[in-house]
N, C-alpha and C. Protein backbone atom coordinates (compact mmCIF):
# COMPACT_ATOMS: atom_id res chain seq x y z
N UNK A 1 69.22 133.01 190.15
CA UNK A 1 70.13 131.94 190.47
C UNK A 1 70.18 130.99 189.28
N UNK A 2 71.58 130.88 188.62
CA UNK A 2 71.39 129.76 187.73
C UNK A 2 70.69 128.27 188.55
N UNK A 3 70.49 127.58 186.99
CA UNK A 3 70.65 126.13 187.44
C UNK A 3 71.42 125.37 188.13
N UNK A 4 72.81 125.14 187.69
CA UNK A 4 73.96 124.58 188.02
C UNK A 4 73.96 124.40 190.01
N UNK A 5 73.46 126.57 189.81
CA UNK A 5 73.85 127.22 191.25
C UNK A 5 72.96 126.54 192.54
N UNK A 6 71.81 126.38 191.48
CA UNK A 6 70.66 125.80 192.04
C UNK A 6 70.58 124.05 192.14
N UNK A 7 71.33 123.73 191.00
CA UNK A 7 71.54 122.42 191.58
C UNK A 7 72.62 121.73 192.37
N UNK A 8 73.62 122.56 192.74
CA UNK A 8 74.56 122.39 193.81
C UNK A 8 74.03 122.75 194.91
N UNK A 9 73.00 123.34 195.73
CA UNK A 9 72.22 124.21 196.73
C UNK A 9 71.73 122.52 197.24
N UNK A 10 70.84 121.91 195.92
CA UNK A 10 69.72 121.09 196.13
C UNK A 10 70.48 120.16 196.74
N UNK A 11 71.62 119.57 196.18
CA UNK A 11 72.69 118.48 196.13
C UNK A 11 73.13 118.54 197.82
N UNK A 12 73.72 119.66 198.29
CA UNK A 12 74.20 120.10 199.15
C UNK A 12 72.68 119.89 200.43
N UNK A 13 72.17 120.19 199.79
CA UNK A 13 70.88 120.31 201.22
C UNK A 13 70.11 118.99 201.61
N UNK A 14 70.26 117.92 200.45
CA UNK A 14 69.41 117.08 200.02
C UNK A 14 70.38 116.11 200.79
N UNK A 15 71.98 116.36 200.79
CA UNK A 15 72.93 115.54 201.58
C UNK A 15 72.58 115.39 203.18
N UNK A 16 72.54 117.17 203.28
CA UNK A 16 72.79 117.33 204.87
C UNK A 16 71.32 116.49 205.51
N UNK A 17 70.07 116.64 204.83
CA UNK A 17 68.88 116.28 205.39
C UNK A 17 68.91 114.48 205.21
N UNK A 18 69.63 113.97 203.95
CA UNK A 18 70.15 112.58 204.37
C UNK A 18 70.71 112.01 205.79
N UNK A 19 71.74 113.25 205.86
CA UNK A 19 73.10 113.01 207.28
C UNK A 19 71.84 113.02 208.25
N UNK A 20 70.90 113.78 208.57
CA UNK A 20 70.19 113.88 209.56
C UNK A 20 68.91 113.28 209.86
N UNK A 21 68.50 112.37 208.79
CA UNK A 21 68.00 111.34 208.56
C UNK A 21 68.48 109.90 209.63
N UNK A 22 69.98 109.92 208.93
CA UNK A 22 70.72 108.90 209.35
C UNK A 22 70.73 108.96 210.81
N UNK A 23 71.24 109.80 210.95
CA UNK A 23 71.39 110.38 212.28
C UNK A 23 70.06 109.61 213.37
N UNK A 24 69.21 110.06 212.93
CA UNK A 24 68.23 109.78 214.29
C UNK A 24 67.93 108.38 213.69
N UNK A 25 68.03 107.29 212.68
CA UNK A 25 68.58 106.11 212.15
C UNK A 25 68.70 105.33 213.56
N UNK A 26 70.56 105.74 213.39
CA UNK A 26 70.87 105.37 214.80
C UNK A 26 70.87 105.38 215.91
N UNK A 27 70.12 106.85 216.02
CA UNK A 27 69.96 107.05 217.81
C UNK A 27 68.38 106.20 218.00
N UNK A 28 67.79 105.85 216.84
CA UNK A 28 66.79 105.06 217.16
C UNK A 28 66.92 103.44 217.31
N UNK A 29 67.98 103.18 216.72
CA UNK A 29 68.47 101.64 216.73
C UNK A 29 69.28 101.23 217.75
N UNK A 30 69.59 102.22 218.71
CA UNK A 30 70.35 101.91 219.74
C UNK A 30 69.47 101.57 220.82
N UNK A 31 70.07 100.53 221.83
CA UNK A 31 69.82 99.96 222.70
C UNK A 31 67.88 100.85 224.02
N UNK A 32 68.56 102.15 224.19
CA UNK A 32 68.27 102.48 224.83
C UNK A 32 67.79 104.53 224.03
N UNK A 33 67.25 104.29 223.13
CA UNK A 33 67.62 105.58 222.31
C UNK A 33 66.72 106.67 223.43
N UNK A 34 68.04 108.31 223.49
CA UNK A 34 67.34 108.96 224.13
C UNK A 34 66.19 110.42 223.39
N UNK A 35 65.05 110.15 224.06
CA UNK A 35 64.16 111.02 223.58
C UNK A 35 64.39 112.31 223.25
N UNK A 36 64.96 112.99 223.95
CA UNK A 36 65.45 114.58 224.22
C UNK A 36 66.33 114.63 222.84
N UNK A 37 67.01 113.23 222.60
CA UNK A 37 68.27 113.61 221.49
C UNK A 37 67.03 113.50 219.97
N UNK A 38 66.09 112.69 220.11
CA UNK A 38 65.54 112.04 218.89
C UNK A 38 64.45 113.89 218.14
N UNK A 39 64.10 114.18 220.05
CA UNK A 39 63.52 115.15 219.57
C UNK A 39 63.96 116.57 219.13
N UNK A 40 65.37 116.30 219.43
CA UNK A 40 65.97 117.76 219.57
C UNK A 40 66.52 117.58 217.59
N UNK A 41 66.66 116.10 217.40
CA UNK A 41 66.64 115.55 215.84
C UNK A 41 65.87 116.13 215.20
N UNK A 42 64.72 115.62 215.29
CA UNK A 42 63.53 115.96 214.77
C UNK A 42 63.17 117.28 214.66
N UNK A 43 63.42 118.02 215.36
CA UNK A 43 63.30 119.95 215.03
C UNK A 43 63.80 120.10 214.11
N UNK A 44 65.23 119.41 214.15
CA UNK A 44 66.53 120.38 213.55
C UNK A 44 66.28 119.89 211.68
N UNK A 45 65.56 118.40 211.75
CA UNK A 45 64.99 118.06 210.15
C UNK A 45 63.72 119.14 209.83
N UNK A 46 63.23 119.70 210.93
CA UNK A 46 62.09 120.28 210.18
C UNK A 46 62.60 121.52 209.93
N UNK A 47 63.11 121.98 210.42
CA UNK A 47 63.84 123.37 210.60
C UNK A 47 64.92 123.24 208.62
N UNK A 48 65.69 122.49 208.70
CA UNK A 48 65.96 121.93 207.53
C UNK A 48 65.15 122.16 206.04
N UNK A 49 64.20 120.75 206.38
CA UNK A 49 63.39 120.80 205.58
C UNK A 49 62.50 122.03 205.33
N UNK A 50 62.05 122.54 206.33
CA UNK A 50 61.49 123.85 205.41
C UNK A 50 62.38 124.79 204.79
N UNK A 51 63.54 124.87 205.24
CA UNK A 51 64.24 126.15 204.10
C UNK A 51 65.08 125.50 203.26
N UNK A 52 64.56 124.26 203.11
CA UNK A 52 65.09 123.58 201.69
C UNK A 52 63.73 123.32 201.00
N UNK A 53 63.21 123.47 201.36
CA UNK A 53 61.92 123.21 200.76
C UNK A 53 61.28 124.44 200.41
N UNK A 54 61.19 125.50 201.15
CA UNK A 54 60.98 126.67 200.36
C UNK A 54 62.08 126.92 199.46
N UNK A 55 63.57 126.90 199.43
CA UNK A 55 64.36 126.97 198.14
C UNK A 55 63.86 126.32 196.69
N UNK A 56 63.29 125.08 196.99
CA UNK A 56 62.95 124.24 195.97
C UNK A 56 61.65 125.26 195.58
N UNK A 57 60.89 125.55 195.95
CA UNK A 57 59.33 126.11 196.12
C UNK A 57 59.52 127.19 195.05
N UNK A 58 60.22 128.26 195.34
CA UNK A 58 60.90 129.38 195.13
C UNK A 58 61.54 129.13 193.65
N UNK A 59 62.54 128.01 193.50
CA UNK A 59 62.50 128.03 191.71
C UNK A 59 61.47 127.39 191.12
N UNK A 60 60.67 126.57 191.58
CA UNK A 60 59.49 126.06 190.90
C UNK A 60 58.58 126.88 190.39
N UNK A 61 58.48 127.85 191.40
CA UNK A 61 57.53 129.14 190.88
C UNK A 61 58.06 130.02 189.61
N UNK A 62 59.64 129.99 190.26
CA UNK A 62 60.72 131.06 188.48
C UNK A 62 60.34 129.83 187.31
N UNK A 63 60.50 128.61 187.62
CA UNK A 63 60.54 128.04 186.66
C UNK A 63 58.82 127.85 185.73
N UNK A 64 57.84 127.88 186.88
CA UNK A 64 56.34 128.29 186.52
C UNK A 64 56.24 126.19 186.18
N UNK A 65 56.60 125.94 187.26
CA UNK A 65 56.61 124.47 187.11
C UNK A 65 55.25 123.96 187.08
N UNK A 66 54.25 123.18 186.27
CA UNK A 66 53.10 122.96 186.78
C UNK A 66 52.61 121.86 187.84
N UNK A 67 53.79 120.95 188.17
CA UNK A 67 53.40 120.16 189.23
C UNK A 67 53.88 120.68 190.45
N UNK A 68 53.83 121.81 191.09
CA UNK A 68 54.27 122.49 192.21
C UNK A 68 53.00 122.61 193.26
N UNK A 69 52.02 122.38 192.57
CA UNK A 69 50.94 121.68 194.07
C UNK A 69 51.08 120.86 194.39
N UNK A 70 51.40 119.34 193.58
CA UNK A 70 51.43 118.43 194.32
C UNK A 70 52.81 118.03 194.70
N UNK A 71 53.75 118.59 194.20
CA UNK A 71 55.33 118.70 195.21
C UNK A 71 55.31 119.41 197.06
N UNK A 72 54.44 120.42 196.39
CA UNK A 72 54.53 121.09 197.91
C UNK A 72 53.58 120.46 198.74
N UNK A 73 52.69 119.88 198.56
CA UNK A 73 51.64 119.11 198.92
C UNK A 73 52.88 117.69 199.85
N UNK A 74 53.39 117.20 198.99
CA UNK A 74 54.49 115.85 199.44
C UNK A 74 55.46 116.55 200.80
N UNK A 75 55.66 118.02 200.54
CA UNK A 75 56.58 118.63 201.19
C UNK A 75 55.83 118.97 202.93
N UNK A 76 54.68 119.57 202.31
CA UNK A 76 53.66 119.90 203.76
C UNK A 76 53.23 118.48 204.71
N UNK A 77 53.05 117.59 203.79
CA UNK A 77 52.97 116.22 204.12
C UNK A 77 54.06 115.93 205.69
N UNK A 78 55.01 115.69 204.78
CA UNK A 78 55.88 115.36 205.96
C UNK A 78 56.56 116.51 206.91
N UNK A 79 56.15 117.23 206.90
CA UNK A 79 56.50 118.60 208.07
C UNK A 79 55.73 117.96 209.15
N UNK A 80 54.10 117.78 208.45
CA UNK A 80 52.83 117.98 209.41
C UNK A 80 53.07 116.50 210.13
N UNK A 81 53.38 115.57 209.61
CA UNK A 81 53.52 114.08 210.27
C UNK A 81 55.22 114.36 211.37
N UNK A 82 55.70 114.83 211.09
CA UNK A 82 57.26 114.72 212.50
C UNK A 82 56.41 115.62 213.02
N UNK A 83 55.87 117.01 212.99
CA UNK A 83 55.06 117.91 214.14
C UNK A 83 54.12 116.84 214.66
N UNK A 84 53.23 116.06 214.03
CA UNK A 84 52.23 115.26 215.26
C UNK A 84 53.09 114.26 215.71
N UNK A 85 54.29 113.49 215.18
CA UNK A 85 54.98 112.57 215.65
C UNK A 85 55.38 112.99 217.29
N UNK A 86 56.03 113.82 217.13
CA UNK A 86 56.90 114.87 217.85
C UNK A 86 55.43 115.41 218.86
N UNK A 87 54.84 116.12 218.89
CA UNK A 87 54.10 115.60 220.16
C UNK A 87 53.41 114.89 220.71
N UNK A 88 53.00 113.87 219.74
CA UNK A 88 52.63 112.58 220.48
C UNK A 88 53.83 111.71 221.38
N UNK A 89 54.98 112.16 220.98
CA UNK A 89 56.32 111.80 221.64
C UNK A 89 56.44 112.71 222.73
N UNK A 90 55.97 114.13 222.88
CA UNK A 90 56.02 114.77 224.40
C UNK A 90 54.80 114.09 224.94
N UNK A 91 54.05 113.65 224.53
CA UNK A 91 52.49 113.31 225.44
C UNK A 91 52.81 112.26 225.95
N UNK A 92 53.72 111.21 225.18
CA UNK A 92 54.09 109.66 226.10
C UNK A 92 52.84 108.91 225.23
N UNK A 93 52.37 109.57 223.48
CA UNK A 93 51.48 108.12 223.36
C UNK A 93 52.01 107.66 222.12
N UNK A 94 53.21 107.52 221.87
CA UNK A 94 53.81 106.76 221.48
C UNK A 94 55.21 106.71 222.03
N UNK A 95 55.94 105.62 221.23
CA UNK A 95 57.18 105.46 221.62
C UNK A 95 57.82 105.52 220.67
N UNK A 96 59.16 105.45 221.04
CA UNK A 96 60.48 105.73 220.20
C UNK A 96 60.96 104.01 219.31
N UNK A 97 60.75 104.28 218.07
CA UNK A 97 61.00 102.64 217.15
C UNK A 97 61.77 103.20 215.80
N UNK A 98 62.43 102.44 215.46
CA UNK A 98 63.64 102.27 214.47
C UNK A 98 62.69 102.63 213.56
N UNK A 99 61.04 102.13 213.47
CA UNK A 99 60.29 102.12 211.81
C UNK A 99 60.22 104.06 211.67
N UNK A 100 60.47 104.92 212.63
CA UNK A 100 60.34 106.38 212.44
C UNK A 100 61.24 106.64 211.47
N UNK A 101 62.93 105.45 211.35
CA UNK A 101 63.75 106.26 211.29
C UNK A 101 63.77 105.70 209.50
N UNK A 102 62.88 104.73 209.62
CA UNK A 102 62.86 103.51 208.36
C UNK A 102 62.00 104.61 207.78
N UNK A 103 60.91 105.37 207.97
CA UNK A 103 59.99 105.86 207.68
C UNK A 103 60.20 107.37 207.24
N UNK A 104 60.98 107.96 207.60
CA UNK A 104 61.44 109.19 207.44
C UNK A 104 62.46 108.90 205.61
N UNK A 105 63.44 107.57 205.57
CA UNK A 105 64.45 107.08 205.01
C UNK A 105 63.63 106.87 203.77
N UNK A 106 62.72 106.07 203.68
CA UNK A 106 61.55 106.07 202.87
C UNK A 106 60.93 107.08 202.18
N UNK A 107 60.56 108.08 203.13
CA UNK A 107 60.00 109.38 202.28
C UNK A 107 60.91 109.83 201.62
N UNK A 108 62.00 110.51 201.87
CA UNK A 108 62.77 111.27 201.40
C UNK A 108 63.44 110.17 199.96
N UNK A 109 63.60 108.63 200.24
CA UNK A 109 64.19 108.22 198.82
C UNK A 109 62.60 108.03 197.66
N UNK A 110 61.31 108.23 198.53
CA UNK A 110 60.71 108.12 197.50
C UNK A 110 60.44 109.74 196.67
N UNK A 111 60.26 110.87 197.80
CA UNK A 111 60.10 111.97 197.23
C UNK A 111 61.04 112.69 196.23
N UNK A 112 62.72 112.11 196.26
CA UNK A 112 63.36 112.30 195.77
C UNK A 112 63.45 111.95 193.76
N UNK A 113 62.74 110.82 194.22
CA UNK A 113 62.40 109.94 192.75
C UNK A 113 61.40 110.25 191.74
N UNK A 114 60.55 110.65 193.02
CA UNK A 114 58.86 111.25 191.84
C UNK A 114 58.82 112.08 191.87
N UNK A 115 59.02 113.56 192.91
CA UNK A 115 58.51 114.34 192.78
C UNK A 115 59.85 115.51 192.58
N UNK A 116 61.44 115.10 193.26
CA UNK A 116 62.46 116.06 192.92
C UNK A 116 62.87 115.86 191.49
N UNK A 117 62.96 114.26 190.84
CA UNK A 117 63.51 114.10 189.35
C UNK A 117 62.46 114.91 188.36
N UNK A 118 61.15 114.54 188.89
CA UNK A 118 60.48 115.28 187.74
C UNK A 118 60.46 117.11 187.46
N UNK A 119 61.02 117.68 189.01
CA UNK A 119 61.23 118.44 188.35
C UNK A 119 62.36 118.91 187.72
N UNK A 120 63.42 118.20 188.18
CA UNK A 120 64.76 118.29 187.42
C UNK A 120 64.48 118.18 186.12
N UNK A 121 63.58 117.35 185.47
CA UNK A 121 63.45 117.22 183.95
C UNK A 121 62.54 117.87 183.52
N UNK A 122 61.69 118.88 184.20
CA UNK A 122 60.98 119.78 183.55
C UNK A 122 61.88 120.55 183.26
N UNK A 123 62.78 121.02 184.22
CA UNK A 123 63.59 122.63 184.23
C UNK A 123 64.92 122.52 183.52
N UNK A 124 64.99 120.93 183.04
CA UNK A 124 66.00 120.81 181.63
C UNK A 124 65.93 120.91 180.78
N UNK A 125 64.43 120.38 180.57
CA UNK A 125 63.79 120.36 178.93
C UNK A 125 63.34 122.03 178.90
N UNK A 126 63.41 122.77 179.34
CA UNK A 126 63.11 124.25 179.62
C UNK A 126 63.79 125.05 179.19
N UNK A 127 65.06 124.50 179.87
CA UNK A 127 66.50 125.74 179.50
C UNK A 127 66.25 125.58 177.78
């Protein structure tokens, strides 16, 4: 897969997992937000995130990137935190708060900055 090909994939995936970000945003800022919708959210980001995240995984390895432990490390990170979120949300010991949706919004603009740019500029200075 070229670059280009590969960086329209990233662009494209990196959007939709924004949109779905947003998404449970608002169903968390609303009045009365419903659980079933937040959780049926929350799958559909992890479900997401892992086969965007193995895409990313997958050229890091073609590219023989050397910070690809601690990228995938950032990546396993937040899988494993919405899976305990997410059943501590079927158990009833927590509740449903806007900071999930602040918190999710957060990761993704910080992971985007440290750990997706750097490898964009390894795999430039490369070509």
């Amino acid at each position: 897969m070229s670059d280009a090909t590969s960086n329209e994939i990233d662009a494209k995936e990196h959007k939709a997992i924004a949109d779905q970000i947003n998404f449970i945003r608002q169903e968390l800022q609303k009045d009365a937000p419903e659980t079933s919708v937040v959780l049926e959210a929350l799958q559909k980001l992890v479900d997401m995130t892992k086969e965007h995240f193995k895409h990313e995984e997958d050229h890091m390895l073609i590219e023989s990137y050397p910070g690809m432990l601690l990228h995938k490390r950032d990546h396993d990170y937040l899988v494993k935190g919405i899976k305990e979120f997410t059943a501590s949300l079927v158990d009833n010991t927590v509740q449903l708060s806007p900071d999930l949706g602040e918190g999710l919004q957060s990761w993704l603009r910080y992971h985007m900055k440290r750990f997706d740019d750097a490898f964009v500029d390894f795999a430039s200075h490369k070509s």
